[in-house]
N, C-alpha and C. Protein backbone atom coordinates (compact mmCIF):
# COMPACT_ATOMS: atom_id res chain seq x y z
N UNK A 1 -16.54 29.98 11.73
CA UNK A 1 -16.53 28.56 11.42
C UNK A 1 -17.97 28.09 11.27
N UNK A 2 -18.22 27.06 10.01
CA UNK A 2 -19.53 26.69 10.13
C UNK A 2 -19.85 25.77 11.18
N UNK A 3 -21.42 25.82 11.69
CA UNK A 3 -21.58 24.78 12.65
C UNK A 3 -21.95 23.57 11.81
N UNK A 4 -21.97 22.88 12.76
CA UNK A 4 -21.59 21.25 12.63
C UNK A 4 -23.10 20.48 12.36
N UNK A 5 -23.22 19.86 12.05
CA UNK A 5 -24.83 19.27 11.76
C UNK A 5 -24.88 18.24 13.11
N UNK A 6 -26.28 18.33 13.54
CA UNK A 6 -26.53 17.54 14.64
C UNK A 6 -26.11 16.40 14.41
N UNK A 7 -25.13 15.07 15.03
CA UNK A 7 -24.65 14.33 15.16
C UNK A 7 -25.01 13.56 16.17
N UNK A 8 -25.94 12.14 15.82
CA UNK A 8 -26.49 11.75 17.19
C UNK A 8 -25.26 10.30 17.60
N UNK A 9 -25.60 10.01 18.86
CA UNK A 9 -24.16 8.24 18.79
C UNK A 9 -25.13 7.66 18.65
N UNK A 10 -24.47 6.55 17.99
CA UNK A 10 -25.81 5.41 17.13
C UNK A 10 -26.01 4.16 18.36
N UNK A 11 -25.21 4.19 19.30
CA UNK A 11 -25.54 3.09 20.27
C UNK A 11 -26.73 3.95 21.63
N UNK A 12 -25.96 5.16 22.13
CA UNK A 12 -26.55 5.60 23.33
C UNK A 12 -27.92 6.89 22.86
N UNK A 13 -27.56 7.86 21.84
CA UNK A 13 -28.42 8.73 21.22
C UNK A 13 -27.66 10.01 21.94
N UNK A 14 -26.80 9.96 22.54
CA UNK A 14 -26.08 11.00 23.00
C UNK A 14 -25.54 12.05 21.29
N UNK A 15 -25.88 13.28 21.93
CA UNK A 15 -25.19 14.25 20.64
C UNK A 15 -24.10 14.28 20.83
N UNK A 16 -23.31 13.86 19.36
CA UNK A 16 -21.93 13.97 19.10
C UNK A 16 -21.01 15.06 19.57
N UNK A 17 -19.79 14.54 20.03
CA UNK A 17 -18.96 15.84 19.87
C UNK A 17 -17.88 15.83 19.21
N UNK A 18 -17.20 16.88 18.90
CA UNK A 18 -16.14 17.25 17.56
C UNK A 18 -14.62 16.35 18.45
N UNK A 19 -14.10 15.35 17.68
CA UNK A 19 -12.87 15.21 18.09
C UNK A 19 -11.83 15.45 17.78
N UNK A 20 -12.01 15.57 16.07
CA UNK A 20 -10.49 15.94 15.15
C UNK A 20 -11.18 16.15 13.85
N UNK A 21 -10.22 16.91 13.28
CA UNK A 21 -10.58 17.17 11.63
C UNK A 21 -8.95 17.45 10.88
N UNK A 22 -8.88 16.77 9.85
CA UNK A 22 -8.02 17.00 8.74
C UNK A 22 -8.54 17.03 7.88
N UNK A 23 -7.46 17.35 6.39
CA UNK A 23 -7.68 17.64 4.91
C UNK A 23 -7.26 16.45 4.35
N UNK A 24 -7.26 16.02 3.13
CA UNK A 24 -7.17 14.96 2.41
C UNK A 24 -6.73 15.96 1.23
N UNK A 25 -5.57 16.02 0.65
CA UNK A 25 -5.57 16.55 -0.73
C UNK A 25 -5.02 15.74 -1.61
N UNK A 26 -5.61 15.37 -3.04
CA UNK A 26 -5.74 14.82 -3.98
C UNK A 26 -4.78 15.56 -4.91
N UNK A 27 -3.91 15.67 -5.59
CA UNK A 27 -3.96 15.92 -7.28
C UNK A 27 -4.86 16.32 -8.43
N UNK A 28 -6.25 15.45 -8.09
CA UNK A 28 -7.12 15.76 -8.73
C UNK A 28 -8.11 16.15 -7.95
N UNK A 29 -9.03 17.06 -8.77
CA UNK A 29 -10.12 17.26 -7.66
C UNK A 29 -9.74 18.28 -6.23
N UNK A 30 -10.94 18.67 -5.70
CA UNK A 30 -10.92 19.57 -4.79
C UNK A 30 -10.73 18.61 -3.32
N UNK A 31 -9.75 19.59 -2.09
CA UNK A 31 -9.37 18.90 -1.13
C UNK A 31 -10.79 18.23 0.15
N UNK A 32 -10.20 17.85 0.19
CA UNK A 32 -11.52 16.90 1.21
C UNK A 32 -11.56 17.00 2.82
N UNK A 33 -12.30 17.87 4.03
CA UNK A 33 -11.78 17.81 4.85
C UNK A 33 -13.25 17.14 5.73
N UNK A 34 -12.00 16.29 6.67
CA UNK A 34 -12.57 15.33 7.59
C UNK A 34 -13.00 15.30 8.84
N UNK A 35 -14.25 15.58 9.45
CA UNK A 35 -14.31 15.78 10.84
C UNK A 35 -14.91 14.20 11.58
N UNK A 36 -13.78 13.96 12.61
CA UNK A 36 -14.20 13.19 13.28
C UNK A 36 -15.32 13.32 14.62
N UNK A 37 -16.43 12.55 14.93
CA UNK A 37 -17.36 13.28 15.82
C UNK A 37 -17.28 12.12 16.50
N UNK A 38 -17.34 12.00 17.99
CA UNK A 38 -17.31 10.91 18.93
C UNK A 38 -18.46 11.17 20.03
N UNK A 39 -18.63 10.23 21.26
CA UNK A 39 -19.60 10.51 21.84
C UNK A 39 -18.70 11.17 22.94
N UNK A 40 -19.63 11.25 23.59
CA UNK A 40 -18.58 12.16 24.75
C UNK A 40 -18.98 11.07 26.15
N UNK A 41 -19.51 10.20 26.40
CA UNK A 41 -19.11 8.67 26.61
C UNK A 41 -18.34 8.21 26.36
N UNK A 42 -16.98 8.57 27.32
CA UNK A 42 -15.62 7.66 26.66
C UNK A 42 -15.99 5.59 26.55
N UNK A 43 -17.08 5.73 27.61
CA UNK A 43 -17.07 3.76 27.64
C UNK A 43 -17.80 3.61 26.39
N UNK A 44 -19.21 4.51 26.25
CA UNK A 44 -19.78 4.03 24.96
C UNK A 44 -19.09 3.95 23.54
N UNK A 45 -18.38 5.32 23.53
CA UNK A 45 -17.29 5.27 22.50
C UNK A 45 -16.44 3.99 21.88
N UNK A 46 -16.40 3.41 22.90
CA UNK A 46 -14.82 2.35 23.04
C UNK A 46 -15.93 1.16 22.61
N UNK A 47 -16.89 0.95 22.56
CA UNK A 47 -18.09 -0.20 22.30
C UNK A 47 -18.34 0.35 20.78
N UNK A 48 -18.41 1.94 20.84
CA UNK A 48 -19.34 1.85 19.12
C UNK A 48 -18.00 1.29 18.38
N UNK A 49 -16.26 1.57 18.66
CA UNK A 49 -15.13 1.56 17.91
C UNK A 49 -15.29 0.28 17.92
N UNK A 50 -15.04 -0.95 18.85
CA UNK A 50 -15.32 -2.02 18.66
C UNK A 50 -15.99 -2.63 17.78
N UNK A 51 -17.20 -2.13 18.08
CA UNK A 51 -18.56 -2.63 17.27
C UNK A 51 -18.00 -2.34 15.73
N UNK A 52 -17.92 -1.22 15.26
CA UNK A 52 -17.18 -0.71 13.93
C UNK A 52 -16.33 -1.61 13.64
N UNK A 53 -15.43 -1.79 14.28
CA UNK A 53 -13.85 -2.61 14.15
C UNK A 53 -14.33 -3.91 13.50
N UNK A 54 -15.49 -4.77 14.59
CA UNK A 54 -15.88 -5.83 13.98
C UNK A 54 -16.44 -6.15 12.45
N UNK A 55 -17.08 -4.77 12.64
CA UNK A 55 -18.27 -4.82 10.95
C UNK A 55 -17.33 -4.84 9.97
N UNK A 56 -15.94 -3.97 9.98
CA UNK A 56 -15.24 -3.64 8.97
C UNK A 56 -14.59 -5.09 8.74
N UNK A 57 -13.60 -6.14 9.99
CA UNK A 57 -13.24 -7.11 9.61
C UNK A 57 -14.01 -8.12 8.89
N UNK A 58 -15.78 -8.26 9.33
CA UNK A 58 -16.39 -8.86 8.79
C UNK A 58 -16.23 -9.06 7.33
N UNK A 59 -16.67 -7.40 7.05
CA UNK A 59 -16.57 -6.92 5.39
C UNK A 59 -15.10 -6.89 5.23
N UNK A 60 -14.04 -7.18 5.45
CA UNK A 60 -13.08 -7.53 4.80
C UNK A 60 -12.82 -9.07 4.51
N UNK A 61 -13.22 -9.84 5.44
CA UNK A 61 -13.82 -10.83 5.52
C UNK A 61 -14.40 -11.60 4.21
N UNK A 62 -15.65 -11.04 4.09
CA UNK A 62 -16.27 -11.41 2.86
C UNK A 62 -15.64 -11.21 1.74
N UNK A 63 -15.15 -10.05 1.43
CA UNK A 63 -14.34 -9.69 0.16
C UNK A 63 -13.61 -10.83 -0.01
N UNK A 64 -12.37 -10.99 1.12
CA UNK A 64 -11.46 -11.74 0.50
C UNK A 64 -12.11 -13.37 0.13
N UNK A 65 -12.98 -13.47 1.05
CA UNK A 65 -13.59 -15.32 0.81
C UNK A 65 -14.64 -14.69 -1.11
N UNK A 66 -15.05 -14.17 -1.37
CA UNK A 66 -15.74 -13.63 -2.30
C UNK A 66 -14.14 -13.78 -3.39
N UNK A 67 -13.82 -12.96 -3.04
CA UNK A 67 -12.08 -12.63 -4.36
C UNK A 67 -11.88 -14.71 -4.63
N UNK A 68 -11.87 -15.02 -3.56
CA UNK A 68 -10.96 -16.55 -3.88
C UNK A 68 -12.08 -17.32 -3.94
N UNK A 69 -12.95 -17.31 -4.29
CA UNK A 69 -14.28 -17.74 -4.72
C UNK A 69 -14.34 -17.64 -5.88
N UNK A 70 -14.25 -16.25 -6.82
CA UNK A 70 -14.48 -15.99 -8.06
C UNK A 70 -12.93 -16.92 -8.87
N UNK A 71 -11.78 -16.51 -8.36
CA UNK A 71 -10.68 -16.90 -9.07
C UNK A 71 -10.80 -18.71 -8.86
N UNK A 72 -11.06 -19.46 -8.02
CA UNK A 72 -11.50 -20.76 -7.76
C UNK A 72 -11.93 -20.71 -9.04
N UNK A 73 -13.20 -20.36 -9.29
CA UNK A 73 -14.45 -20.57 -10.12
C UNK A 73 -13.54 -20.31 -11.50
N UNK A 74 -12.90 -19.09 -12.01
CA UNK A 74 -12.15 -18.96 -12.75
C UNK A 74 -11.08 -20.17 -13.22
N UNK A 75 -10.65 -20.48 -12.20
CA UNK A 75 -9.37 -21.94 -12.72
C UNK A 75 -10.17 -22.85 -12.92
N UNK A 76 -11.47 -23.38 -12.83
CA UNK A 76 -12.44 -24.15 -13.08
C UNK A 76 -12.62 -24.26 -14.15
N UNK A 77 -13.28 -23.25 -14.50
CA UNK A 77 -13.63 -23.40 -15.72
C UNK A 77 -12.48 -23.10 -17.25
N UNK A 78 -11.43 -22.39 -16.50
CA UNK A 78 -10.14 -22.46 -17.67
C UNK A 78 -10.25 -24.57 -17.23
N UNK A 79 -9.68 -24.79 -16.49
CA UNK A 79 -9.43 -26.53 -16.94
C UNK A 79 -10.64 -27.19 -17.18
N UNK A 80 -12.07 -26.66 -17.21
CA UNK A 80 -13.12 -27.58 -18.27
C UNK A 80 -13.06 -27.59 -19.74
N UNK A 81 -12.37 -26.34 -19.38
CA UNK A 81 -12.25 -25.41 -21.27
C UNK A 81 -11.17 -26.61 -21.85
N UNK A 82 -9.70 -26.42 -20.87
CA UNK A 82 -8.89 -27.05 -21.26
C UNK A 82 -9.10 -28.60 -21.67
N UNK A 83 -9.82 -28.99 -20.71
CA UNK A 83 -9.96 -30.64 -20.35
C UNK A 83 -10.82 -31.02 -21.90
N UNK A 84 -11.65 -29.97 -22.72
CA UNK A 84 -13.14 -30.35 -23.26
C UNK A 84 -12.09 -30.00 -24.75
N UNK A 85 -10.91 -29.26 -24.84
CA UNK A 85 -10.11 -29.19 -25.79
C UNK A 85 -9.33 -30.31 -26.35
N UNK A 86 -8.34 -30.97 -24.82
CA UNK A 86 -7.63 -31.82 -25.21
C UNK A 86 -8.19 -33.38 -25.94
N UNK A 87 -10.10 -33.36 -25.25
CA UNK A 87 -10.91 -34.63 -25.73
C UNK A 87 -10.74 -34.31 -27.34
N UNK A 88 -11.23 -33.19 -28.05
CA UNK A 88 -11.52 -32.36 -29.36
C UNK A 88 -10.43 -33.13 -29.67
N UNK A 89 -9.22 -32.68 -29.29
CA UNK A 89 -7.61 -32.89 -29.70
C UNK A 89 -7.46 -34.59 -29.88
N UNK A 90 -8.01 -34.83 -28.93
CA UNK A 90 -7.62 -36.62 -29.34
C UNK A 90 -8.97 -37.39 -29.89
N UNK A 91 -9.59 -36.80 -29.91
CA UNK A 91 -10.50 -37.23 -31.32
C UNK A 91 -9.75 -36.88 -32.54
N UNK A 92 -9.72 -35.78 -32.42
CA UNK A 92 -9.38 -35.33 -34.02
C UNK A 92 -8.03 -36.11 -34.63
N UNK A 93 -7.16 -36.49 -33.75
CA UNK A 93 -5.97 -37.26 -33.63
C UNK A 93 -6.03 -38.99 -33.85
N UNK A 94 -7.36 -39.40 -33.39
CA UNK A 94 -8.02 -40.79 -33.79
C UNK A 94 -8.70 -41.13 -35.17
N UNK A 95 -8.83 -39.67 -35.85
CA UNK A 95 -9.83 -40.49 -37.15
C UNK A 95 -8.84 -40.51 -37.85
């Protein structure tokens, strides 16, 4: 088995240790396999997952306020379009 590349924990600096590994297989493309590395600090562990947990909701977070930001902005400007048509329309309807 190949060895593992030094793996440091990003909170304590403790070297990682191996917790789990699976495959990912695709259809396309070559299969993908996954090693999970944890600290061997079960308390620090449970702080970096946390810590993670938070960053990811954050960044899901943003996306979605970002997604309904752009489509906002989108219906905006379809009803300036619309609004700057129907003026065209009732001018053109007045001469």
């Amino acid at each position: 088995m190949q060895k593992q590349a030094e793996s440091l924990c990003i909170r304590c600096g403790l070297e990682r240790i191996f917790a789990s590994k699976w495959v990912d297989k695709s259809a396309k493309g070559p299969a993908i396999t996954h090693t999970r590395m944890v600290c061997p600090d079960k308390k620090c562990q449970k702080i970096v997952d946390e810590q993670l947990k938070e960053r990811s909701d954050r960044l899901t977070a943003f996306r979605e306020n970002s997604q309904k930001r752009k489509e906002e902005s989108a219906k905006l400007r379809l009803e300036a379009k619309n609004a700057k048509l129907a003026k065209l329309e009732q001018a053109r309807s007045s001469v």
